[in-house]
Protein backbone atom coordinates (compact mmCIF):
# COMPACT_ATOMS: atom_id res chain seq x y z
CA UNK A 1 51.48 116.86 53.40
CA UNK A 2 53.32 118.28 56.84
CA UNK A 3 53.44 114.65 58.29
CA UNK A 4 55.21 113.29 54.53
CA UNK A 5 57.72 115.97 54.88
CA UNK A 6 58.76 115.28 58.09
CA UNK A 7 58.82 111.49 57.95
CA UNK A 8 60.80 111.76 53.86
CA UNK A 9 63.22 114.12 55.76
CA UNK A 10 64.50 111.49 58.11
CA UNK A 11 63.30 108.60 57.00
CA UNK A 12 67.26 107.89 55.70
CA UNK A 13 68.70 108.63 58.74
CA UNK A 14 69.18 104.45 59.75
CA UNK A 15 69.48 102.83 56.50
CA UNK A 16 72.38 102.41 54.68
CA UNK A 17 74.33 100.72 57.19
CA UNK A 18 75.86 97.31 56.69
CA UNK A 19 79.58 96.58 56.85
CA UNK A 20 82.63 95.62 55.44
CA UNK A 21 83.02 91.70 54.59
CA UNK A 22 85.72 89.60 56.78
CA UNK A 23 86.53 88.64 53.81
CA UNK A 24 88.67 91.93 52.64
CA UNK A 25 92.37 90.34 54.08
CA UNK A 26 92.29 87.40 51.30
CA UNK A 27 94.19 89.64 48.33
CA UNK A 28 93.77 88.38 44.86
CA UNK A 29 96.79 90.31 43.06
CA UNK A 30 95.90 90.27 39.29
CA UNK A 31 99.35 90.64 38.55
CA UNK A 32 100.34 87.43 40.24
CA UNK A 33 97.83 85.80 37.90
CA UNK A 34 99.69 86.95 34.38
CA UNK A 35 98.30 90.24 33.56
CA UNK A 36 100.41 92.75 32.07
CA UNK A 37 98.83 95.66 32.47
CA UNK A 38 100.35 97.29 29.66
CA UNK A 39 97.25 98.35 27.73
CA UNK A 40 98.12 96.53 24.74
CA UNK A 41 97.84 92.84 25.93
CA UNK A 42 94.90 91.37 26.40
CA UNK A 43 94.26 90.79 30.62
CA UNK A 44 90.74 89.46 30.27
CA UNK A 45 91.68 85.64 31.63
CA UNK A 46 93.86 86.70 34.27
CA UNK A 47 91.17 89.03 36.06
CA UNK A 48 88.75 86.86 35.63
CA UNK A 49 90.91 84.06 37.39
CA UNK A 50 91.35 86.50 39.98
CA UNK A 51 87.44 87.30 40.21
CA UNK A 52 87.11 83.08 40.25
CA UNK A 53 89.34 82.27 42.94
CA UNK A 54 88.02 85.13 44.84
CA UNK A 55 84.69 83.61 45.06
CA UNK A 56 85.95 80.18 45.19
CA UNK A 57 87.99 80.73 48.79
CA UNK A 58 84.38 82.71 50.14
CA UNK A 59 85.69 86.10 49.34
CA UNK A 60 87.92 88.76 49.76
CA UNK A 61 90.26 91.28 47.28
CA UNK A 62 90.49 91.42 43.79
CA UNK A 63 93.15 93.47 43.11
CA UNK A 64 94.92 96.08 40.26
CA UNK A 65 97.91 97.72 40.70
CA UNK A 66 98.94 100.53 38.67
CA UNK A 67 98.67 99.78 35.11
CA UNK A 68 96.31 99.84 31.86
CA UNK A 69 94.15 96.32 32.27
CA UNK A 70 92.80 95.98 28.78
CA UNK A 71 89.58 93.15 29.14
CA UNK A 72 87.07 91.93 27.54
CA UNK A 73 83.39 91.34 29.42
CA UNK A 74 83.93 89.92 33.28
CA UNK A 75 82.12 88.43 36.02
CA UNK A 76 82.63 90.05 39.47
CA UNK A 77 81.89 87.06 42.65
CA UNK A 78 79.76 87.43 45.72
CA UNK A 79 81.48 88.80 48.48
CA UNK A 80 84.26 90.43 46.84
CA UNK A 81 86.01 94.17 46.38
CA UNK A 82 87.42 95.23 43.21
CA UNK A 83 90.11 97.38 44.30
CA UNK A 84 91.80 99.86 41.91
CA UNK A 85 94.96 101.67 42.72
CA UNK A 86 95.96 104.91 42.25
CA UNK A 87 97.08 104.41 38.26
CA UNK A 88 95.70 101.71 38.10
CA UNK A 89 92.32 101.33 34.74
CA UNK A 90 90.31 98.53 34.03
CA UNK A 91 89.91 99.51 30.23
CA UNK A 92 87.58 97.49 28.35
CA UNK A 93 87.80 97.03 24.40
CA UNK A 94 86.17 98.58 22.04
CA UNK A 95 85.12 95.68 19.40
CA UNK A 96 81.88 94.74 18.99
CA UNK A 97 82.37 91.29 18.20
CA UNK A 98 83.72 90.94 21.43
CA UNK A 99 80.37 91.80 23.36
CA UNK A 100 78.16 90.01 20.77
CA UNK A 101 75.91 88.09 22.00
CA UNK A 102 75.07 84.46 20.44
CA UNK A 103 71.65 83.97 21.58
CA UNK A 104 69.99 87.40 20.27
CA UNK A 105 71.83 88.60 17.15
CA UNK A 106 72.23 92.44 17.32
CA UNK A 107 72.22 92.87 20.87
CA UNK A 108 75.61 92.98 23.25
CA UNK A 109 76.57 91.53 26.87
CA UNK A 110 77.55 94.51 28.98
CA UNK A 111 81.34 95.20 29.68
CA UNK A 112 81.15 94.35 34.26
CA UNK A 113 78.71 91.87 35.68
CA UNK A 114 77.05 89.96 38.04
CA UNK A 115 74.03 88.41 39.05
CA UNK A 116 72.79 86.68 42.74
CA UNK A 117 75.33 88.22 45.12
CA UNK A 118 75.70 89.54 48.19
CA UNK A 119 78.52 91.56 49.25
CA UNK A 120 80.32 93.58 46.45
CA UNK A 121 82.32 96.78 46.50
CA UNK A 122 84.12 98.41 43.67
CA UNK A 123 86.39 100.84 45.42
CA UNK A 124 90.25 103.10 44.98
CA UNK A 125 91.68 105.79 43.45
CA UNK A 126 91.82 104.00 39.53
CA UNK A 127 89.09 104.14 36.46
CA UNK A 128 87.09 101.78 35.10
CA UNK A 129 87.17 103.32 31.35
CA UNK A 130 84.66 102.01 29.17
CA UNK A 131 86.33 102.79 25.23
CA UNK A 132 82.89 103.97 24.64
CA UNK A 133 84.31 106.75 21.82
CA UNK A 134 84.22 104.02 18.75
CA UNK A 135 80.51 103.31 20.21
CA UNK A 136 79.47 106.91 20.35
CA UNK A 137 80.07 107.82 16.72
CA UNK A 138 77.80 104.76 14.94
CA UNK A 139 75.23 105.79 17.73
CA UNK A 140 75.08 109.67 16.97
CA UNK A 141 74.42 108.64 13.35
CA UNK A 142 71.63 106.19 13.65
CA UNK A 143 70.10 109.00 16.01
CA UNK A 144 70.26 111.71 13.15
CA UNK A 145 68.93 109.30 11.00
CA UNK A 146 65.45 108.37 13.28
CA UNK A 147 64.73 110.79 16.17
CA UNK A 148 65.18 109.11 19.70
CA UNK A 149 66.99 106.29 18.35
CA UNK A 150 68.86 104.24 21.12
CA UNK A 151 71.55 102.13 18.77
CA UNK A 152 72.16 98.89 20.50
CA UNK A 153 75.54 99.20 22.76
CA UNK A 154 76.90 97.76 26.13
CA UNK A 155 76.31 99.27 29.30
CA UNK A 156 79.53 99.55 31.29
CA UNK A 157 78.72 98.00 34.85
CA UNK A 158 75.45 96.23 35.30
CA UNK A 159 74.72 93.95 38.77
CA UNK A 160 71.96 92.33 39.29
CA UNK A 161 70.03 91.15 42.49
CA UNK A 162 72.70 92.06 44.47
CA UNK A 163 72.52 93.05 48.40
CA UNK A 164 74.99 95.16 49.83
CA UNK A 165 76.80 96.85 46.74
CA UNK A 166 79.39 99.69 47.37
CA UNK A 167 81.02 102.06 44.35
CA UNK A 168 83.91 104.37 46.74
CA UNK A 169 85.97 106.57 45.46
CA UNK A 170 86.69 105.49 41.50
CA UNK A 171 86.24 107.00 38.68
CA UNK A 172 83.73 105.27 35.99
CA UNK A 173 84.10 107.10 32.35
CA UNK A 174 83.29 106.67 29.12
CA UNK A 175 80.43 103.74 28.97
CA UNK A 176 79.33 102.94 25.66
CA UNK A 177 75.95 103.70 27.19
CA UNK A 178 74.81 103.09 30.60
CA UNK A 179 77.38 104.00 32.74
CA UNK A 180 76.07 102.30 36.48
CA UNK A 181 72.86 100.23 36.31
CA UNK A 182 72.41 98.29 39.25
CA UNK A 183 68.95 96.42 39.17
CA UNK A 184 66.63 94.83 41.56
CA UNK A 185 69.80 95.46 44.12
CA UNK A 186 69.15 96.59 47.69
CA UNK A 187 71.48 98.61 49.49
CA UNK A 188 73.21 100.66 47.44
CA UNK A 189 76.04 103.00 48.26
CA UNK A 190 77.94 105.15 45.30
CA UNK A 191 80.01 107.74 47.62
CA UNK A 192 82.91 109.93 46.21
CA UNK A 193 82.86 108.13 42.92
CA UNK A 194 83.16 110.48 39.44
CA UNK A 195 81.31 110.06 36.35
CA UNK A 196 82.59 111.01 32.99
CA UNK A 197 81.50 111.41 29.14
CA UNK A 198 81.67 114.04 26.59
CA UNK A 199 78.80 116.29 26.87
CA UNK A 200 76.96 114.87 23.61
CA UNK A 201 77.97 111.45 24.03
CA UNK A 202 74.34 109.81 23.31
CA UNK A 203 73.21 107.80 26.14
CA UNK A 204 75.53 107.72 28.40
CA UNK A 205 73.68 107.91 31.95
CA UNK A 206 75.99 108.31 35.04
CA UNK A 207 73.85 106.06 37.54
CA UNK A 208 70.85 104.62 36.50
CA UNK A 209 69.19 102.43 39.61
CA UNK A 210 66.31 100.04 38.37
CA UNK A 211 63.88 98.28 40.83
CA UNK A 212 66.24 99.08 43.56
CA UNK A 213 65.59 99.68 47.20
CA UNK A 214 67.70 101.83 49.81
CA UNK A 215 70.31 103.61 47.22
CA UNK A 216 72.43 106.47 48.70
CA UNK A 217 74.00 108.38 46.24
CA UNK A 218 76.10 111.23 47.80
CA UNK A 219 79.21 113.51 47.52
CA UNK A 220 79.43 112.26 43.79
CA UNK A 221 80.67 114.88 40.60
CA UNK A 222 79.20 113.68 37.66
CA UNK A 223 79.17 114.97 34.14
CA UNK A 224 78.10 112.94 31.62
CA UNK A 225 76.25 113.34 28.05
CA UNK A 226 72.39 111.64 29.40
CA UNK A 227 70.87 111.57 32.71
CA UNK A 228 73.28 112.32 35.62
CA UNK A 229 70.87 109.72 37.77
CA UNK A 230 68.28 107.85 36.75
CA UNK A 231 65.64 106.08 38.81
CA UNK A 232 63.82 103.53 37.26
CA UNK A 233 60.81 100.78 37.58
CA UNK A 234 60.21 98.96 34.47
CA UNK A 235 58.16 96.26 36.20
CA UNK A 236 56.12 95.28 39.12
CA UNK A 237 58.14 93.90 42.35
CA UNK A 238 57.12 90.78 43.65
CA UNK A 239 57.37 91.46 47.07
CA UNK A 240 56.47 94.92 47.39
CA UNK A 241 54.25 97.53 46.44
CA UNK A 242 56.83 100.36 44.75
CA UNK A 243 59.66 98.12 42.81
CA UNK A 244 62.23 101.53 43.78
CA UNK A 245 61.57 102.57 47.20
CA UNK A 246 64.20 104.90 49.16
CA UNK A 247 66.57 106.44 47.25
CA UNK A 248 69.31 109.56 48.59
CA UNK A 249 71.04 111.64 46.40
CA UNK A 250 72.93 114.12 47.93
CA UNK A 251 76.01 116.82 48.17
CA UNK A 252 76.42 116.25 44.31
CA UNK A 253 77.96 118.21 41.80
CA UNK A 254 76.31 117.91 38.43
CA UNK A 255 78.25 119.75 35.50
CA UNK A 256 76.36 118.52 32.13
CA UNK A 257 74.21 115.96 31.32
CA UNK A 258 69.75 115.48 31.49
CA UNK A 259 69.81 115.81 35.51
CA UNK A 260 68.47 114.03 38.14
CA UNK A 261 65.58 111.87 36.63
CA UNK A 262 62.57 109.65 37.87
CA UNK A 263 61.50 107.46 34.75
CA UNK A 264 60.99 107.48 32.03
CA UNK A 265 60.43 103.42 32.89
CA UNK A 266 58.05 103.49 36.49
CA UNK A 267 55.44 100.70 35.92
CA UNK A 268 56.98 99.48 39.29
CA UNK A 269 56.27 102.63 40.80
CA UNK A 270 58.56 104.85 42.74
CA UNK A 271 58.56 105.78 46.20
CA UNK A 272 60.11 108.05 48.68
CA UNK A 273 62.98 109.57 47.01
CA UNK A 274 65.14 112.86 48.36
CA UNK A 275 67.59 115.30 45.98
CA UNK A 276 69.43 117.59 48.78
CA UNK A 277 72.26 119.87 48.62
CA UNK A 278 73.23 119.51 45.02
CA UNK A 279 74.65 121.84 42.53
CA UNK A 280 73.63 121.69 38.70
CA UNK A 281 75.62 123.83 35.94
CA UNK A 282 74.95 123.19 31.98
CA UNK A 283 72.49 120.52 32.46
CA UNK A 284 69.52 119.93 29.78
CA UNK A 285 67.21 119.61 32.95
CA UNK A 286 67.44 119.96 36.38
CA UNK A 287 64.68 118.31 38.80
CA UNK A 288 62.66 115.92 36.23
CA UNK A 289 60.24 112.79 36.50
CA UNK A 290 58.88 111.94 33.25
CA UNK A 291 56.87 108.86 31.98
CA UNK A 292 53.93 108.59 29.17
CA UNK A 293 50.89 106.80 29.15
CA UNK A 294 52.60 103.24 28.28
CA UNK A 295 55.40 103.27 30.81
CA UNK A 296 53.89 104.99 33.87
CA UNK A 297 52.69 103.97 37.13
CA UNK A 298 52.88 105.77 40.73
CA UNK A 299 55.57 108.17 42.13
CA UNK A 300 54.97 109.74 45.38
CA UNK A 301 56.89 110.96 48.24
CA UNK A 302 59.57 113.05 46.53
CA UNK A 303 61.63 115.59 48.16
CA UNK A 304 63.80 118.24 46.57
CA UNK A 305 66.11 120.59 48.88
CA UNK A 306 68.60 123.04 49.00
CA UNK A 307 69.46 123.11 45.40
CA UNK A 308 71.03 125.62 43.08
CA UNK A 309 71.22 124.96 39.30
CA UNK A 310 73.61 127.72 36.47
CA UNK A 311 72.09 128.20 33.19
CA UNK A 312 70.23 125.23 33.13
CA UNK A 313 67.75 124.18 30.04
CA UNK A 314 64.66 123.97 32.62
CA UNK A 315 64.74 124.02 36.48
CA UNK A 316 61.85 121.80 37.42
CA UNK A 317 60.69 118.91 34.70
CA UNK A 318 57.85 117.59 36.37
CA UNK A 319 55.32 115.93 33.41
CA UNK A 320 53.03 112.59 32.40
CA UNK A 321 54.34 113.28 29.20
CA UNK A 322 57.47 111.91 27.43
CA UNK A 323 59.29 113.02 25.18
CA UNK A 324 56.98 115.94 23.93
CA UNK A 325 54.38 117.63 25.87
CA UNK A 326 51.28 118.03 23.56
CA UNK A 327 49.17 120.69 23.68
CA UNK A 328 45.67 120.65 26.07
CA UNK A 329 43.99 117.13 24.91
CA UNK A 330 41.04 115.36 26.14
CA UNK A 331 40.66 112.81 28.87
CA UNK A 332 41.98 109.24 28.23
CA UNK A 333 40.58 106.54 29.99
CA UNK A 334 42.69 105.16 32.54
CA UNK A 335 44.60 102.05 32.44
CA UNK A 336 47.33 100.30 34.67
CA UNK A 337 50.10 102.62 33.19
CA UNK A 338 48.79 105.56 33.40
CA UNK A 339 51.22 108.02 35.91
CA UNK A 340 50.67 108.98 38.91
CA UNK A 341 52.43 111.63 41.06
CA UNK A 342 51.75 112.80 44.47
CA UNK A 343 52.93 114.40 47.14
CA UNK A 344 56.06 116.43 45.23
CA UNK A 345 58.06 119.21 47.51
CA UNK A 346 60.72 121.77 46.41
CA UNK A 347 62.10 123.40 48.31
CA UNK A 348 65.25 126.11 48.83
CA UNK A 349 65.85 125.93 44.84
CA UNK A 350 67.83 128.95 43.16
CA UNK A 351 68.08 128.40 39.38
CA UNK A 352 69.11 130.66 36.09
CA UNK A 353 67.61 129.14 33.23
CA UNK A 354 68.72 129.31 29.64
CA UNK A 355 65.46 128.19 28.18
CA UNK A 356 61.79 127.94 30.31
CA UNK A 357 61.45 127.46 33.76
CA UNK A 358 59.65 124.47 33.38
CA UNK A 359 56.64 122.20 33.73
CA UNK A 360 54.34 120.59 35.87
CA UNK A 361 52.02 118.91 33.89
CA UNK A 362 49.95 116.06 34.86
CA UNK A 363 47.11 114.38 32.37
CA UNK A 364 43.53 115.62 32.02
CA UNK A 365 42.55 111.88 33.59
CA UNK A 366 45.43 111.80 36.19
CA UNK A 367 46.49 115.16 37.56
CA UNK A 368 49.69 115.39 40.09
CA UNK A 369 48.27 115.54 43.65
CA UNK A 370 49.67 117.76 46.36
CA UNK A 371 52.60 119.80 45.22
CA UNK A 372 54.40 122.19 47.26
CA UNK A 373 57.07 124.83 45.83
CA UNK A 374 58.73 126.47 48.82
CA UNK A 375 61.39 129.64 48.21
CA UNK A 376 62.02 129.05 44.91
CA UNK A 377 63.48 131.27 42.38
CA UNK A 378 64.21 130.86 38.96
CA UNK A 379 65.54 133.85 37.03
CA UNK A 380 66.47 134.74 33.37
CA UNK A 381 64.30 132.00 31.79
CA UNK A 382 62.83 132.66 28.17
CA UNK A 383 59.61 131.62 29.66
CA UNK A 384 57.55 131.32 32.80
CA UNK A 385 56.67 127.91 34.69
CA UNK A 386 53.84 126.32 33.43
CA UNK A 387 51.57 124.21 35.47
CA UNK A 388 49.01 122.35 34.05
CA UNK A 389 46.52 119.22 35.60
CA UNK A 390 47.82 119.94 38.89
CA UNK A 391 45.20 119.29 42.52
CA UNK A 392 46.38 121.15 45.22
CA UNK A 393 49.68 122.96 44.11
CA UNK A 394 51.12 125.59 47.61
CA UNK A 395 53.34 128.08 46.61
CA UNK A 396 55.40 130.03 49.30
CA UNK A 397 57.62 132.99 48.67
CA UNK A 398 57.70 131.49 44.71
CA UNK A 399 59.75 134.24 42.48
CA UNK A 400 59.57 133.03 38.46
CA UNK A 401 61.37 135.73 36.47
CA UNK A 402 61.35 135.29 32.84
CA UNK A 403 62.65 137.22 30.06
CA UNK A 404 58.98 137.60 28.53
CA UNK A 405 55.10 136.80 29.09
CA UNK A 406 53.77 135.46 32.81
CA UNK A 407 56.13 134.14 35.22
CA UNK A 408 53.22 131.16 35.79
CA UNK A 409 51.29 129.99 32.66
CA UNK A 410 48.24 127.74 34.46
CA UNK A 411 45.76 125.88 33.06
CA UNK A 412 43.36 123.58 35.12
CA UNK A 413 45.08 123.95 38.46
CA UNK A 414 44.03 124.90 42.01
CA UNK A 415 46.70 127.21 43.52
CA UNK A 416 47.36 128.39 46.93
CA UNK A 417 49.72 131.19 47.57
């Protein structure tokens, strides 16, 4: 494991590095389009002309002075930046008819997208304000009605297959659900960008990368009502072996919100992630990969550093189980989803914990491989950590306090201290 921690640990240090467009001096004012920005008018055609002639000339600047741009769905163009000024919202409405989509009754285009481009930054001081509150309400009751419901909605800003894709600086609130899905997208850069939703707004994930490769994630506050971050790898990648592969979140402040999550979709496998110098306060979870027997596949190479977490519902999340973890079962046999993890460090965490510690719990038929916990201490959780179909687990200087019963509840593990 020595020669994974050392590689993981700098194995970010020259990605991550392509440049601005020449594109950025050709200025698309929105305003010299027709849009009011008033709030109350509909802006939709004019910022979409904008986003048109944008791509039509090769490229360049989309953009929105101070003001309330109410719009329905739009298309963002290869190599162009949406830039928002200080004031300045991209609001999107809240009617569902608006999102409907023709082809599959009951299901919604999402609010921002774009698909095939190369080239695209999303950057200022302004919001991009998803109306998600009318959304939330309809959700919340279909959820009380049948457990782990997910009531059809529009995610805020979804991009697809797009290379070089930069979120600087805005603020991105209020998403019916998703928040920030960019999908089968390579370079990926979300730096000093905030994330917003009530605490119990249902769904709403902050950033949820699917399928991508090289995503830096860093000096971001997000506090949101679902996962903070969200890696995911629904399917197999044509061209390469783990369909998310090298992913950086770090200096992050999370306040609310499920945490920084691996699954619960990783068919395409996940590979060679790092979560360093990040604060968590309030969250449901804290460090958590979770998948089930139908939606898992392999995640290796993760790295977890220099973390603190306050009154957190469960430090470390680590399980092959989702969304319950059953009690001790019998072997299944083993199929192309079952999960995998290995090779899974910790390291530097200090939590308090207003519930259990946590889990690490792997499957009777597929335990998690190679686990290191390195000065980590969790304090003034309800229960200890339990750790459970686990080969080869290290613990150094490991300090589990709980209010009651054993700070480490094991069962079929091999342990070195």
């Amino acid at each position: 494991m020595s020669a994974f921690r050392v590689c993981l640990a700098t194995s970010f240090v020259l990605l991550f590095a392509f440049c601005s467009t020449a594109f950025a001096e050709t200025v698309f004012n929105v305003r010299d389009l027709g849009a009011e920005g008033n709030g109350v008018m509909l802006d939709t055609d004019a910022v979409q002309k904008a986003f048109d002639a944008c791509g039509k000339a090769g490229g360049g600047t989309v953009l929105l002075p101070a003001g309330t741009y109410l719009c329905k769905p739009l298309t963002i163009r290869t190599n162009t930046t949406l830039r928002l000024e200080k004031g300045a919202t991209l609001k999107a409405t809240d009617d569902p008819a608006d999102y409907a989509r023709t082809d599959k009754p009951g299901e919604f285009n999402h609010f921002f997208t774009g698909k095939d481009l190369e080239n695209v930054t999303i950057e200022g001081e302004g919001t991009i304000d998803g109306s998600g509150q009318k959304w939330w309400i309809e959700a919340e009751e279909a959820r009380q009605k049948k457990s782990g419901y997910t009531l059809p909605r529009p995610n805020l800003i979804v991009l697809t297959r797009v290379k070089n894709l930069a979120v600087r600086g805005v603020t991105i609130q209020n998403a019916p659900k998703f928040h920030f899905v960019p999908t089968e997208c390579e370079n990926v850069i979300v730096e000093d960008a905030k994330f917003f939703a009530p605490e119990r707004a249902p769904n709403t994930d902050a950033i949820d990368p699917s399928m991508c490769r090289n995503v830096r994630i860093r000096r971001c506050y997000i506090d949101v009502g679902d996962d903070n971050v969200a890696v995911k790898s629904g399917k197999p990648h044509p061209d390469r072996e783990f369909a998310a592969d090298t992913l950086l979140v770090e200096d992050c402040t999370i306040k609310h919100g499920h945490g920084i999550s691996i699954g619960s979709e990783i068919v395409g496998g996940v590979k060679d992630v790092v979560v360093r110098n990040c604060t968590f306060e309030g969250t449901d979870n804290g460090i958590r990969i979770k998948t089930d027997r139908k939606k898992g596949g392999p995640v290796t190479n993760m790295l977890y550093e220099n973390i603190t977490m306050k009154d957190v519902a469960g430090a470390i999340t680590i399980t092959c189980y989702y969304p319950k973890i059953p009690p001790i079962e019998q072997p299944k046999p083993v199929t192309k989803t079952t999960p995998e993890y290995s090779n899974i460090t910790i390291r530097n965490l200090t939590a308090t914990s207003t519930k259990d510690a946590g889990f690490i719990v792997g499957l009777p038929e597929s335990p998690i491989k190679n686990v290191l916990l390195e000065n980590v201490k969790i304090t003034s959780a309800r229960e200890g950590l339990e750790i459970r179909h686990v080969e080869g687990i290290e613990l150094v200087n490991v300090e589990i306090i709980p209010t009651k019963g054993e700070p480490l509840i094991v069962n079929d593990v091999e342990i070195e201290e």
